[in-house]
C-alpha atoms as a PDB file:
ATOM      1  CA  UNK A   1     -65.068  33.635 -42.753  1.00  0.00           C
ATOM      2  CA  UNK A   2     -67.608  31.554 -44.147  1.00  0.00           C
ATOM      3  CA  UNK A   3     -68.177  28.634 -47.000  1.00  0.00           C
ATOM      4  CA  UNK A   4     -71.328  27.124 -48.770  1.00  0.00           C
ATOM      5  CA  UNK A   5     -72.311  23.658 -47.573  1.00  0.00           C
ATOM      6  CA  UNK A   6     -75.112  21.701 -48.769  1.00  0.00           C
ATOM      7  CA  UNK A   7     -77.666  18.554 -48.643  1.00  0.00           C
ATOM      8  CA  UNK A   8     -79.116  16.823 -51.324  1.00  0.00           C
ATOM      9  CA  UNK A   9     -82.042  15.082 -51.609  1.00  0.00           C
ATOM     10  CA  UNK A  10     -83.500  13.324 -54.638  1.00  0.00           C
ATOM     11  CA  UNK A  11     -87.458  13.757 -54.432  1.00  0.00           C
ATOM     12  CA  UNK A  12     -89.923  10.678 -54.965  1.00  0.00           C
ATOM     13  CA  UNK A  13     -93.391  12.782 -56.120  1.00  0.00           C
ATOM     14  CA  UNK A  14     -96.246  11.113 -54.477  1.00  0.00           C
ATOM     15  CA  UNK A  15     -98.274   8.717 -55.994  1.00  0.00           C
ATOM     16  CA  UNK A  16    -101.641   9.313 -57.050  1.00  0.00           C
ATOM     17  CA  UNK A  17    -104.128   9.042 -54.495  1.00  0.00           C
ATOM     18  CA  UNK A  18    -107.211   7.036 -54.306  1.00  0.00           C
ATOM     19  CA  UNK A  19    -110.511   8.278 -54.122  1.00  0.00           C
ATOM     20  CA  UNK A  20    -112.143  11.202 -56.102  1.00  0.00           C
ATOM     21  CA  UNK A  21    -110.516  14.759 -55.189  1.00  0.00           C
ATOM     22  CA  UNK A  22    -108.416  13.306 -52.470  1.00  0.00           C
ATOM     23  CA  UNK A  23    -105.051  15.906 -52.431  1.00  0.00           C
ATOM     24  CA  UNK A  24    -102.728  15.758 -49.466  1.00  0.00           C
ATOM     25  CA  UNK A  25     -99.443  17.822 -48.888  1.00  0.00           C
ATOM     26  CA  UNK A  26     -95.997  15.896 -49.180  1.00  0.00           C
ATOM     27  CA  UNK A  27     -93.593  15.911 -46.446  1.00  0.00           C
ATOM     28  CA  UNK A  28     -90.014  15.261 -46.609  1.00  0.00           C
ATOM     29  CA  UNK A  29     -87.194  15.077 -44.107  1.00  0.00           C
ATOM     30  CA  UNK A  30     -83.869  17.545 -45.479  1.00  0.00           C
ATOM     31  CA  UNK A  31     -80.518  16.749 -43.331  1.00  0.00           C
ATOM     32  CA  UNK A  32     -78.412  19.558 -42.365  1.00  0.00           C
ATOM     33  CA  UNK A  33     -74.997  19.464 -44.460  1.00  0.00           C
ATOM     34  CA  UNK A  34     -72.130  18.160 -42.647  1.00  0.00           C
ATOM     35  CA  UNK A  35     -69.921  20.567 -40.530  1.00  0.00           C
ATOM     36  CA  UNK A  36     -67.239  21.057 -38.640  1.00  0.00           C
ATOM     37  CA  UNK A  37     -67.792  19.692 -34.965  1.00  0.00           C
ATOM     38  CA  UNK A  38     -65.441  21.852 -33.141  1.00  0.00           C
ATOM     39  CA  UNK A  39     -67.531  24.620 -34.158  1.00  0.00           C
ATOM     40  CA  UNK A  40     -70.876  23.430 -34.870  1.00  0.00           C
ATOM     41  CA  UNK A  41     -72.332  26.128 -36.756  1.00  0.00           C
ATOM     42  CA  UNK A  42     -74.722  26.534 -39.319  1.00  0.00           C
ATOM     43  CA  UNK A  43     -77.201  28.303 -40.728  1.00  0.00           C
ATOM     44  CA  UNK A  44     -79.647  28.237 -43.749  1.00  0.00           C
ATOM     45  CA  UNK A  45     -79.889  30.037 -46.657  1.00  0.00           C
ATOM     46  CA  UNK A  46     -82.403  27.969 -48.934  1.00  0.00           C
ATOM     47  CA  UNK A  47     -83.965  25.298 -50.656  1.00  0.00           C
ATOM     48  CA  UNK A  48     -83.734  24.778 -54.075  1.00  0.00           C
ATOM     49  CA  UNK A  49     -85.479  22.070 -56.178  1.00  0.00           C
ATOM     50  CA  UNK A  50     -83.570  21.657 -59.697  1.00  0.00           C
ATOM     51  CA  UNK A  51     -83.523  18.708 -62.669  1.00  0.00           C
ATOM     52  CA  UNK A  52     -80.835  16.229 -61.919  1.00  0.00           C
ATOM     53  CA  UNK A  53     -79.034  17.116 -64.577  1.00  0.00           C
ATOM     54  CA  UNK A  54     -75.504  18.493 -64.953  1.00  0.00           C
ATOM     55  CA  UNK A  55     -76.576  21.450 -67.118  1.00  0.00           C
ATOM     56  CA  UNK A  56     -79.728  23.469 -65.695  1.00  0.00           C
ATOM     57  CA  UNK A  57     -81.883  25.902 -66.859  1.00  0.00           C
ATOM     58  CA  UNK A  58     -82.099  29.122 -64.250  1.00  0.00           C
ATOM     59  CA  UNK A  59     -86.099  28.705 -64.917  1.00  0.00           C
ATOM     60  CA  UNK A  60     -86.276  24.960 -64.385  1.00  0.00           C
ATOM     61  CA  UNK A  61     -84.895  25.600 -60.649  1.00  0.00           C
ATOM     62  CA  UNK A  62     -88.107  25.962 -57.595  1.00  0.00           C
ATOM     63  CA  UNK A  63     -87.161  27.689 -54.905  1.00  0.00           C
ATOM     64  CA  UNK A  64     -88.667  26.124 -52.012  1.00  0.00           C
ATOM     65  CA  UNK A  65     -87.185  27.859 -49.086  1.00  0.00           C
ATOM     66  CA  UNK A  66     -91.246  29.123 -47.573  1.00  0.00           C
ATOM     67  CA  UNK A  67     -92.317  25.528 -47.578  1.00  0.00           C
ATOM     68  CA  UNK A  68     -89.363  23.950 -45.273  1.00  0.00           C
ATOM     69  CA  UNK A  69     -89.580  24.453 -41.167  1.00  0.00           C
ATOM     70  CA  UNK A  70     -85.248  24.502 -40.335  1.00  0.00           C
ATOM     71  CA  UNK A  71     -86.619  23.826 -36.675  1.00  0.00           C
ATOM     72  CA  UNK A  72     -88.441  20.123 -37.879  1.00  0.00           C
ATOM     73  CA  UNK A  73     -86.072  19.517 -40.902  1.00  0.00           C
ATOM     74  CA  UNK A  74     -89.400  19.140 -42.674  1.00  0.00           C
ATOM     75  CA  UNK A  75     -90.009  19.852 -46.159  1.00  0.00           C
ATOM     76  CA  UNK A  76     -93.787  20.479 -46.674  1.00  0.00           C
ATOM     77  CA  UNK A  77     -95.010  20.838 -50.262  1.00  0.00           C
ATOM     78  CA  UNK A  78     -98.373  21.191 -51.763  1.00  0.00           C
ATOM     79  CA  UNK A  79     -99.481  17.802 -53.305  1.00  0.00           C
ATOM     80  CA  UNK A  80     -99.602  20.007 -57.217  1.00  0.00           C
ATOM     81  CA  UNK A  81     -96.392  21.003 -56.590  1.00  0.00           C
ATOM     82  CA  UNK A  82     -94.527  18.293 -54.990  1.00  0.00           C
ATOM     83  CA  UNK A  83     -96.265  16.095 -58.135  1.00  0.00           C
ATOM     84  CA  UNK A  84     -94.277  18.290 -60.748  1.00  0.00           C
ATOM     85  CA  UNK A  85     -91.122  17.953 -59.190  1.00  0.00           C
ATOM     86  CA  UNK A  86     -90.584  14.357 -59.341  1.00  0.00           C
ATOM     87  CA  UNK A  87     -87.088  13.146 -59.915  1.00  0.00           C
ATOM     88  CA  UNK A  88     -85.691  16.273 -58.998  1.00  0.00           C
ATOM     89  CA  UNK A  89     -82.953  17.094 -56.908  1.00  0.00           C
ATOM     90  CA  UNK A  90     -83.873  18.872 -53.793  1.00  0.00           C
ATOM     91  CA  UNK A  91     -80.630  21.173 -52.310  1.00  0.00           C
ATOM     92  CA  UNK A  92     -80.856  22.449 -48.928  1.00  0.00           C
ATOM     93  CA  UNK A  93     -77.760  25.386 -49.012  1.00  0.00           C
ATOM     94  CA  UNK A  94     -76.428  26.664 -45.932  1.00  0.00           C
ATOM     95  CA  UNK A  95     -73.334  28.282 -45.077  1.00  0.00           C
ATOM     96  CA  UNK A  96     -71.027  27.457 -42.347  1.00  0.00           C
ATOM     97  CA  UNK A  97     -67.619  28.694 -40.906  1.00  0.00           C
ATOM     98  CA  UNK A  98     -64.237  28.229 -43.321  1.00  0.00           C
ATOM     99  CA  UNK A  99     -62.565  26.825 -40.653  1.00  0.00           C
ATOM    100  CA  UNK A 100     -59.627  28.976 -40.882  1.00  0.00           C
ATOM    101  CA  UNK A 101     -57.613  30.654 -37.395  1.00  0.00           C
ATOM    102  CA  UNK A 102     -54.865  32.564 -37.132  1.00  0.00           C
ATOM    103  CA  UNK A 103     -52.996  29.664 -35.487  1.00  0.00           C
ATOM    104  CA  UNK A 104     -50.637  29.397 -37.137  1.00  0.00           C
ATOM    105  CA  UNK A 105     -49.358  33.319 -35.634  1.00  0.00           C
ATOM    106  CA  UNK A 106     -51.380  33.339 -32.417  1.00  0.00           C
ATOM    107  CA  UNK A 107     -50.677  31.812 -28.611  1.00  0.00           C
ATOM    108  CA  UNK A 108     -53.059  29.649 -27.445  1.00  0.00           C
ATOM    109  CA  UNK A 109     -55.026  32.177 -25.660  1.00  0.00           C
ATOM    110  CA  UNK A 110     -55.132  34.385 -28.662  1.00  0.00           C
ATOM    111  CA  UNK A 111     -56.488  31.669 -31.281  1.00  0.00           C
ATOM    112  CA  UNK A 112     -59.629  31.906 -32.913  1.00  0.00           C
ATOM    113  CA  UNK A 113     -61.413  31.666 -36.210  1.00  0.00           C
ATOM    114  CA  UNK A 114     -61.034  34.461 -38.778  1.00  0.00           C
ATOM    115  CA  UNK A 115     -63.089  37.308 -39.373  1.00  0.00           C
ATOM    116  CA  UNK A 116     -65.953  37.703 -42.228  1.00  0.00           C
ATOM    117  CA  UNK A 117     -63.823  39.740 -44.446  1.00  0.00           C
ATOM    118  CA  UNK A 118     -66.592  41.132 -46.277  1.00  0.00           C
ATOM    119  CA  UNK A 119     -68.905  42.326 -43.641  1.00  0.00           C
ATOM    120  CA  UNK A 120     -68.132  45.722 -42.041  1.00  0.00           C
ATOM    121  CA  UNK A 121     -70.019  44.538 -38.325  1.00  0.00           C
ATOM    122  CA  UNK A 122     -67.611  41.038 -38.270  1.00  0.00           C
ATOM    123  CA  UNK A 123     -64.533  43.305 -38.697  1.00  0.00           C
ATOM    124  CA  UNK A 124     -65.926  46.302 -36.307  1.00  0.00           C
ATOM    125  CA  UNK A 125     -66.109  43.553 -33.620  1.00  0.00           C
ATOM    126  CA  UNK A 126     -62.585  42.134 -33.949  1.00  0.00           C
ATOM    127  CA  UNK A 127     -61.522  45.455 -34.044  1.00  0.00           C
ATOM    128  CA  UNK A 128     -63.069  46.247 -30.737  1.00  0.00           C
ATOM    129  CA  UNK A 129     -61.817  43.618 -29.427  1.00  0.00           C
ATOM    130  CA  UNK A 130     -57.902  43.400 -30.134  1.00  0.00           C
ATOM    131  CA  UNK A 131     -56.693  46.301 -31.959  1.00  0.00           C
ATOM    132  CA  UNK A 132     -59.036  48.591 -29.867  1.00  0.00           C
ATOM    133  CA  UNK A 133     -57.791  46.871 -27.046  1.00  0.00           C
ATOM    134  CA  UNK A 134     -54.285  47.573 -27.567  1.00  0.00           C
ATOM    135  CA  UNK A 135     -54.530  51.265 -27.836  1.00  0.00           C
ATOM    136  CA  UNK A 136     -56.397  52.228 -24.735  1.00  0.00           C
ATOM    137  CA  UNK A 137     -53.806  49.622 -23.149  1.00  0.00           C
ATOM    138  CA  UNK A 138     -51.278  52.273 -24.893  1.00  0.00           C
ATOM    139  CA  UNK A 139     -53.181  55.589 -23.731  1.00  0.00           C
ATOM    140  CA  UNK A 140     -51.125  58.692 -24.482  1.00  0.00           C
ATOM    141  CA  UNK A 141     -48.444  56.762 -26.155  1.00  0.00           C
ATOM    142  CA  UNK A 142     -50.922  55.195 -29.211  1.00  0.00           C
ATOM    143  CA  UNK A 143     -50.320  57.456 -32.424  1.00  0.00           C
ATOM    144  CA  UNK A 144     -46.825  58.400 -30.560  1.00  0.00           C
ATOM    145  CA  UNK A 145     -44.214  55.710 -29.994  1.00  0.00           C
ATOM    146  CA  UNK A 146     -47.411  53.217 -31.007  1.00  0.00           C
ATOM    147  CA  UNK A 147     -48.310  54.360 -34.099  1.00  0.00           C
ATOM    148  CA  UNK A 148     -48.382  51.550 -36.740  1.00  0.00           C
ATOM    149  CA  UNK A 149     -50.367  48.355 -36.929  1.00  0.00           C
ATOM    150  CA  UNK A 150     -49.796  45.603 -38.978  1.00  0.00           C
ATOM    151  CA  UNK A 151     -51.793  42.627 -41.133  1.00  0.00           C
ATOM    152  CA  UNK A 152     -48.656  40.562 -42.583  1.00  0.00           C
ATOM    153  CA  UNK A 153     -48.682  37.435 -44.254  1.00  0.00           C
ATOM    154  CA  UNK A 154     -52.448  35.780 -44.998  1.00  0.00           C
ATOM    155  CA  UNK A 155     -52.908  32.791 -44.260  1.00  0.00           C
ATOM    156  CA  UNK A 156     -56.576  32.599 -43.679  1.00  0.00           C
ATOM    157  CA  UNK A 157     -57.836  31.395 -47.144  1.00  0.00           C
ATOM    158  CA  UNK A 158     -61.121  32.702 -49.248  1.00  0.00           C
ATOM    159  CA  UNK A 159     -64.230  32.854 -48.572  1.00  0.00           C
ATOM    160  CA  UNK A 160     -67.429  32.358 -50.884  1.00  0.00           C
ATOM    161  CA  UNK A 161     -70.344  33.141 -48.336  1.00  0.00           C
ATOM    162  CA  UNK A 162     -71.154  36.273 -45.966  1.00  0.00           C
ATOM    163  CA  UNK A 163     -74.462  37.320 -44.862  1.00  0.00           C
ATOM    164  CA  UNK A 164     -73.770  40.095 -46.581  1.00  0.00           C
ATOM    165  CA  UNK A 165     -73.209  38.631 -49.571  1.00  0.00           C
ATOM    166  CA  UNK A 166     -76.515  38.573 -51.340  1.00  0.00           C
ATOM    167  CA  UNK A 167     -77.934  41.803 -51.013  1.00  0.00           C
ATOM    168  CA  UNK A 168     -74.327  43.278 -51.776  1.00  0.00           C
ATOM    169  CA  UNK A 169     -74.305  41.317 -54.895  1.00  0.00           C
ATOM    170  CA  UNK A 170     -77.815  42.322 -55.894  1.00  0.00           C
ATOM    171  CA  UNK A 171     -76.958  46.020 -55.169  1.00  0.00           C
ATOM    172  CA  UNK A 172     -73.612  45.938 -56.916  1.00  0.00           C
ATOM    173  CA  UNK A 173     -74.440  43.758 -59.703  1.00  0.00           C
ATOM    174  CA  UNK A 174     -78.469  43.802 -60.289  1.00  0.00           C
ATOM    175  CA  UNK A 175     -79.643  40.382 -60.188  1.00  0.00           C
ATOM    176  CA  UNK A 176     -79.890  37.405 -57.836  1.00  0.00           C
ATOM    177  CA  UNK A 177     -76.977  35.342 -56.801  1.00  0.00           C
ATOM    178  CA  UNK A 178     -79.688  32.328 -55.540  1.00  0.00           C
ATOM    179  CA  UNK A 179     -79.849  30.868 -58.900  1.00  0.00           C
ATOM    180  CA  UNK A 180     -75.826  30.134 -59.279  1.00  0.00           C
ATOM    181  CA  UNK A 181     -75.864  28.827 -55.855  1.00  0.00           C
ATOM    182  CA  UNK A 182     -75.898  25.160 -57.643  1.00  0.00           C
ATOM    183  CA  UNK A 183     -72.718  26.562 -59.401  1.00  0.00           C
ATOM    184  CA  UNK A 184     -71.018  27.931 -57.020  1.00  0.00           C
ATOM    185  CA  UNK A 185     -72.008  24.626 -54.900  1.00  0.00           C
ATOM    186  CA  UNK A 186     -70.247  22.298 -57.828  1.00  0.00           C
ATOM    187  CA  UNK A 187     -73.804  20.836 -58.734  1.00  0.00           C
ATOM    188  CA  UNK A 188     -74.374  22.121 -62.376  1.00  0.00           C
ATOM    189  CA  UNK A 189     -73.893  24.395 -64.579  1.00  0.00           C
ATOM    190  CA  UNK A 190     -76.403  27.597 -64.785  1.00  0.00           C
ATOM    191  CA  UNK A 191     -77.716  28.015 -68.797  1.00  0.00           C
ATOM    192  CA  UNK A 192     -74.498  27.616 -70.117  1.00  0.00           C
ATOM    193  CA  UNK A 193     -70.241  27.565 -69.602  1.00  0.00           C
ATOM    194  CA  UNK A 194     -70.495  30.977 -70.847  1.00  0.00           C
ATOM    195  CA  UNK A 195     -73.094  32.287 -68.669  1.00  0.00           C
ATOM    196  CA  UNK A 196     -71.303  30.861 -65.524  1.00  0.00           C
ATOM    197  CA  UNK A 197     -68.197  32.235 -66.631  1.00  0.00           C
ATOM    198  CA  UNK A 198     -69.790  35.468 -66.788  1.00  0.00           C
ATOM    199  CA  UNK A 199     -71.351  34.810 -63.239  1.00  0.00           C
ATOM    200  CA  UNK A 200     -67.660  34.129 -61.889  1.00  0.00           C
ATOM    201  CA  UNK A 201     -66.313  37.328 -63.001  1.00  0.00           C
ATOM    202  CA  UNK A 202     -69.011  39.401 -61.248  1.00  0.00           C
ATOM    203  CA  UNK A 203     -69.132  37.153 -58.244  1.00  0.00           C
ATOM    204  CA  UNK A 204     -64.721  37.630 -58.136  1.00  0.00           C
ATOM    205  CA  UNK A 205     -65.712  41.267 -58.705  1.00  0.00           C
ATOM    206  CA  UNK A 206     -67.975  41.861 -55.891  1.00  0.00           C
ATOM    207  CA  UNK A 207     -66.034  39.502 -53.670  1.00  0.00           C
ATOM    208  CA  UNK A 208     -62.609  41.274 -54.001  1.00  0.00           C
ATOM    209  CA  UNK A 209     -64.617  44.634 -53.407  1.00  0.00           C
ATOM    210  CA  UNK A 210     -65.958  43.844 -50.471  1.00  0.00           C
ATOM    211  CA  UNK A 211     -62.308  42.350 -48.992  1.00  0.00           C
ATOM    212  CA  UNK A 212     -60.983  45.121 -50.309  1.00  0.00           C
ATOM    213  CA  UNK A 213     -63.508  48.063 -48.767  1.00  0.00           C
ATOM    214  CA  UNK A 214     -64.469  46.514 -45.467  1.00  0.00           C
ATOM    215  CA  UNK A 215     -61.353  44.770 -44.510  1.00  0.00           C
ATOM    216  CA  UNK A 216     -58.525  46.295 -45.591  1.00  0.00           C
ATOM    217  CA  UNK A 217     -60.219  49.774 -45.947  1.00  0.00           C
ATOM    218  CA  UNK A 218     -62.116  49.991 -42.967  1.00  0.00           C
ATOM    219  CA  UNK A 219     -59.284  48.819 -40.734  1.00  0.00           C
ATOM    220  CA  UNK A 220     -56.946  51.340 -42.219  1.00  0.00           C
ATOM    221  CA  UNK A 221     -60.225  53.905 -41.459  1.00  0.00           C
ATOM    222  CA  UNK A 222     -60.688  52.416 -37.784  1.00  0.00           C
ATOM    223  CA  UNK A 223     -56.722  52.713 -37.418  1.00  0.00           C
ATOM    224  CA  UNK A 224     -57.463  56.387 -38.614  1.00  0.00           C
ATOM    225  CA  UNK A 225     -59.423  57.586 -36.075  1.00  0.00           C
ATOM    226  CA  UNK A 226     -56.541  57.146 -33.384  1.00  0.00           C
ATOM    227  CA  UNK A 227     -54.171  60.457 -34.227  1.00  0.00           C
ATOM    228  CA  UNK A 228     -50.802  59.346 -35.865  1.00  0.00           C
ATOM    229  CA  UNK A 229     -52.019  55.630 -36.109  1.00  0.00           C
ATOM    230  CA  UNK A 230     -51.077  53.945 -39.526  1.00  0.00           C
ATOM    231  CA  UNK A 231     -52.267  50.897 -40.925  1.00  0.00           C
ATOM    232  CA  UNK A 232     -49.119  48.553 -42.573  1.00  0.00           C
ATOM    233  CA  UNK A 233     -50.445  45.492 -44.985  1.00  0.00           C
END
């Protein structure tokens, strides 16, 4: 399961330089946001340049994402460019793991962190490997005298980030989610109270859908395909 995490940066444009026609590209150094150290993982999604102020304008943010190397941490922006966005705020968005495990029902040996609810291959994978697991070790009795298995009380928290997320959002609700990241990120407000709030209820809608259809509904079609095997939530 994952979460948004972020860096911010406020951007210094360059001065102008001496000599007649003299341009040179900007370069600017973007630290990773913080995570968890047990786990240590992160990975991008983009850069965004937007007016540090708490009320934005979805065509006053820059998306900068082609001009930054993740490798060098290096921002490189065309001296034009990098000149108009002076005194902006310069958010590097990532996503990283929720942090949630199953803990607090597991042994030791079976702990881990949860499963990207909303993606279909994250589930598929903890399927093969536990459920899956469990019914060969049953053989002839699974379906039989094992026929029923069980998700009981969640514990494992949301989630506001999947790789699946923004192309399932884009398909399900025809436009970017990129812009609100800033939003959904707690660093302004998109055009208006109204036009977040109307972001929120499509972003609840697709989220729920996709919990709903590739967690709970493919697990009860994975537990399907065994004869006489139920799925109990």
């Amino acid at each position: 399961m994952q979460k948004l995490v972020y860096s911010k940066t406020i951007f210094q444009a360059p001065s102008e330089p001496k000599g007649k026609n003299v341009k040179r590209d900007c370069s600017l150094a973007l630290e990773q946001a913080q995570v968890d150290a047990r786990y240590n993982y992160y990975k991008d999604i983009c850069v965004i340049a937007m007016p540090s102020d708490s009320v934005v304008k979805k065509e006053s943010l820059v998306f900068l994402t082609e001009y930054f190397d993740p490798a060098s941490r290096i921002l490189s922006l065309p001296y034009d460019l990098a000149r108009s966005l002076d005194g902006y705020a310069i958010l590097r968005v990532g996503h990283t793991t929720n942090g949630k495990t199953n803990s607090s029902q597991a042994p030791l040996s079976g702990q881990g962190l949860e499963c990207d609810k909303f993606s279909r291959t994250a589930v598929k994978k903890f399927w093969d490997a536990y459920p899956q697991m469990i019914i060969d070790l049953a053989g002839h009795h699974a379906g039989k005298t094992f026929n029923m298995i069980e998700i009981d009380s969640y514990e494992a928290g949301g989630q506001d980030w999947s790789p699946v997320l923004e192309q399932e959002f884009a398909a399900r609700k025809g436009y970017d989610i990129k812009p609100y990241l800033p939003y959904m990120l707690g660093c302004a407000t998109i055009d208006s109270a109204q036009e977040c709030s109307r972001f929120m209820e499509d972003l609840v809608d697709v989220a729920t859908s996709l919990f709903a259809e590739n967690y709970y509904g493919y697990m009860n079609e994975l537990a399907g395909r065994t004869p006489g095997m139920r799925l109990l939530i």
